[in-house]
C-alpha atoms as a PDB file:
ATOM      1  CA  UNK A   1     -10.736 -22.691 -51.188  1.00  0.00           C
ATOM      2  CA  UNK A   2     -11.912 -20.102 -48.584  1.00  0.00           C
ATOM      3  CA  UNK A   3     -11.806 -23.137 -45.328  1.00  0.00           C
ATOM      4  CA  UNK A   4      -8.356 -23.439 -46.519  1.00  0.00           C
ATOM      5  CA  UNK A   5      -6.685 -20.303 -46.746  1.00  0.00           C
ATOM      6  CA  UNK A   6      -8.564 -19.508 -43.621  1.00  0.00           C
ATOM      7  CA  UNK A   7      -6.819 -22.281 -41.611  1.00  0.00           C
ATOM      8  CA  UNK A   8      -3.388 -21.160 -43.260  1.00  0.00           C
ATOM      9  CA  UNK A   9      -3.824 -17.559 -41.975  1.00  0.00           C
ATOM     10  CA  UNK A  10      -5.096 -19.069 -38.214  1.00  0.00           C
ATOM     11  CA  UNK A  11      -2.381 -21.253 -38.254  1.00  0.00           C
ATOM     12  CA  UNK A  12       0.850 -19.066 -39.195  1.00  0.00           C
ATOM     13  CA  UNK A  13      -0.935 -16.269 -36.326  1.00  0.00           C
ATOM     14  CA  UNK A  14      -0.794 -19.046 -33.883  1.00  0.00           C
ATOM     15  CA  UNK A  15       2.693 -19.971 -34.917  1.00  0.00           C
ATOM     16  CA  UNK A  16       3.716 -16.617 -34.545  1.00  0.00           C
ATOM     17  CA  UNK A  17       2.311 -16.521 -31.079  1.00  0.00           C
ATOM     18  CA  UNK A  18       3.863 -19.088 -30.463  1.00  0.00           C
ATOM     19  CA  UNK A  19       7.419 -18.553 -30.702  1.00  0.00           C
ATOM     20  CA  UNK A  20       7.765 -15.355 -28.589  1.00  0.00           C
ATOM     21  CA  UNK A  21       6.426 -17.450 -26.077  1.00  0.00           C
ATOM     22  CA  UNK A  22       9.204 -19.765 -25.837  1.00  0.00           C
ATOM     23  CA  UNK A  23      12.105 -17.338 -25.855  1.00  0.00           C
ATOM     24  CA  UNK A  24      10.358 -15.454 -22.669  1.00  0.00           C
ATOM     25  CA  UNK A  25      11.283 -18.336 -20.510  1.00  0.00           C
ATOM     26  CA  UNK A  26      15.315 -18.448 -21.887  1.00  0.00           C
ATOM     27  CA  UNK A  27      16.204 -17.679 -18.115  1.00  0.00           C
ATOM     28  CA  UNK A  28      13.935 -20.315 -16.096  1.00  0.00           C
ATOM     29  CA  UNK A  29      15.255 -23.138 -19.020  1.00  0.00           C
ATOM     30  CA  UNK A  30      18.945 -21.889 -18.622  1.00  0.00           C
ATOM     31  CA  UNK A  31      19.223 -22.207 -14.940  1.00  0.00           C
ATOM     32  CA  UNK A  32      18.868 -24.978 -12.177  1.00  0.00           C
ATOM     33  CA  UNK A  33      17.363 -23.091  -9.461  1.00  0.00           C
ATOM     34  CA  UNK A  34      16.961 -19.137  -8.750  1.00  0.00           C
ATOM     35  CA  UNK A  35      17.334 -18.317  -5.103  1.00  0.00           C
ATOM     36  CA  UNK A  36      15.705 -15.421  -3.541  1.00  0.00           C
ATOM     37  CA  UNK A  37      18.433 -13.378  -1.468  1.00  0.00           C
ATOM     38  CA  UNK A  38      18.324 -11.178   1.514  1.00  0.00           C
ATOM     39  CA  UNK A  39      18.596  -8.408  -0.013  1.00  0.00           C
ATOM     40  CA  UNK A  40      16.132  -8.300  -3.107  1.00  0.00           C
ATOM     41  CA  UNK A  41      18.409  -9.368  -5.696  1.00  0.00           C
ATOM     42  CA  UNK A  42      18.496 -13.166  -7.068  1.00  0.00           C
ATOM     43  CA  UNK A  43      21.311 -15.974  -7.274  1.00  0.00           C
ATOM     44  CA  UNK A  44      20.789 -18.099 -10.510  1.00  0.00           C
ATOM     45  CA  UNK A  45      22.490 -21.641 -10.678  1.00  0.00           C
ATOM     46  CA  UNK A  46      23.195 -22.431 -14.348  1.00  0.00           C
ATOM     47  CA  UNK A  47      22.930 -25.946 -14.453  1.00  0.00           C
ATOM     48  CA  UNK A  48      26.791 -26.582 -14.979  1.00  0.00           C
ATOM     49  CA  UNK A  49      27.444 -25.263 -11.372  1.00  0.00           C
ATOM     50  CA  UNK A  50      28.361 -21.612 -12.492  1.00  0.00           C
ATOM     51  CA  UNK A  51      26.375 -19.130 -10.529  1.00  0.00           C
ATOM     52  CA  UNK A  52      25.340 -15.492 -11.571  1.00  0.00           C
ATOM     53  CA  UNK A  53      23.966 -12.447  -9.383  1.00  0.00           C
ATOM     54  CA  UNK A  54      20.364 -10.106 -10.581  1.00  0.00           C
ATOM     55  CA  UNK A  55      20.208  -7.134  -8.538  1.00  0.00           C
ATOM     56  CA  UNK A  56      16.565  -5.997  -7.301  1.00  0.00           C
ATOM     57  CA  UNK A  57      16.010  -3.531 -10.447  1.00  0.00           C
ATOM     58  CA  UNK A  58      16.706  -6.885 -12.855  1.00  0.00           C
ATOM     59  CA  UNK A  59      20.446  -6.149 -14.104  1.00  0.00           C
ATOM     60  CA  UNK A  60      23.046  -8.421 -13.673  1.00  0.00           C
ATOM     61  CA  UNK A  61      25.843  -7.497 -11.217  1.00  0.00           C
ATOM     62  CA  UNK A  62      29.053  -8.658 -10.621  1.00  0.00           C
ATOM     63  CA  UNK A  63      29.909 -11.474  -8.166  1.00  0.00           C
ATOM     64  CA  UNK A  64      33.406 -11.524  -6.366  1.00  0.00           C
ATOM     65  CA  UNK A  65      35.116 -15.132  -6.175  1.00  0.00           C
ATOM     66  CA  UNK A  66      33.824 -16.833  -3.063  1.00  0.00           C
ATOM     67  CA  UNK A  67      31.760 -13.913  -2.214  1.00  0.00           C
ATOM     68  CA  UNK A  68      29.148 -15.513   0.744  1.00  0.00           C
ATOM     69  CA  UNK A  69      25.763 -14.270  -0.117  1.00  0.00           C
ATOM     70  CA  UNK A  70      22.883 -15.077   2.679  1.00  0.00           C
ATOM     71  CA  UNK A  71      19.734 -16.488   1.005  1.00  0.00           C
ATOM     72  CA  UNK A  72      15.947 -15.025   2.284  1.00  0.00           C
ATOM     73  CA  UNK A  73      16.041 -18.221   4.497  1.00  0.00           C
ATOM     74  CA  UNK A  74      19.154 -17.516   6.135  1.00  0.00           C
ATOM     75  CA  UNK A  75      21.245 -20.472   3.876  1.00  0.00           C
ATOM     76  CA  UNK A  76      24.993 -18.933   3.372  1.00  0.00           C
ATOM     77  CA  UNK A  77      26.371 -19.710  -0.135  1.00  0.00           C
ATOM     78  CA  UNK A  78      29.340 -19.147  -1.433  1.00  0.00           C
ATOM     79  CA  UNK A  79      29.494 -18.224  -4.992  1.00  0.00           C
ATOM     80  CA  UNK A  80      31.000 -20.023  -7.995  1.00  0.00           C
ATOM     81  CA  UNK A  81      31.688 -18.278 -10.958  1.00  0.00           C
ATOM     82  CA  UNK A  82      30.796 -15.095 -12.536  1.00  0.00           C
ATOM     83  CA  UNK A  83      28.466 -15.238 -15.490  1.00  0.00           C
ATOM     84  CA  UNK A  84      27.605 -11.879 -15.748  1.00  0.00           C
ATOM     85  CA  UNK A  85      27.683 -11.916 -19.815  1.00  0.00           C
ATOM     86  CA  UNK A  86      25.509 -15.144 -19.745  1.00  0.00           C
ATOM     87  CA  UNK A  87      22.915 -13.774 -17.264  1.00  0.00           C
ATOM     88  CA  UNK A  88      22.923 -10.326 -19.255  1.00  0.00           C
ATOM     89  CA  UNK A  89      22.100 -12.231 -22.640  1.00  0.00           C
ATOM     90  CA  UNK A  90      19.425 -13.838 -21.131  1.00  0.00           C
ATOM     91  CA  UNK A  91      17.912 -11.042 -19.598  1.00  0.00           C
ATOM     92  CA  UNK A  92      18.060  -9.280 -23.199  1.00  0.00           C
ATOM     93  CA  UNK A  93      16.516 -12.076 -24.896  1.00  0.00           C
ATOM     94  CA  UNK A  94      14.276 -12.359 -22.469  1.00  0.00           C
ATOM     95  CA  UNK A  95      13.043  -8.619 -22.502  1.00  0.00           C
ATOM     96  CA  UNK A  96      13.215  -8.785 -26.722  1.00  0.00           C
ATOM     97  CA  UNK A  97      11.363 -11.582 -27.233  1.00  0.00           C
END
């Protein structure tokens, strides 16, 4: 009886651990690529096409249609879409666990 209820306790703490773990990563499963820009802040491609904008301190910022943001590499993109709810409910869930 003790093996048993000592596997059941190990195995709902590990399950438990477990979860948490899986919602940290909602941003990195939600987007295609995440592009480093020149000026600190990050340009996430959701994997439909629409595009989103993290500023330096980690907050999602507003993106202007066609707005041409310049990449650490010196790429020029032009910006589709503004998911700034999306990117801030990831963020939250990310941060919550």
């Amino acid at each position: 009886m003790k093996p048993f209820i000592t596997s059941a306790v190990l195995a709902i703490a590990l399950g438990g651990m477990a979860a948490p773990a899986q919602a940290h990563h909602a941003l990195a499963n939600a987007v295609k690529a995440s592009i480093e820009l020149r000026d600190g802040s990050t340009l996430h491609v959701f994997k439909d096409g629409k595009m989103s904008k993290e500023d330096a301190f980690g907050r999602a910022v507003f993106l202007k249609r066609g707005e041409i943001l310049t990449a650490k590499d010196g790429r020029q993109i032009t910006a589709v879409g503004n998911e700034v709810a999306r990117l801030e409910a990831l963020l939250k869930e990310d941060h919550t666990g």
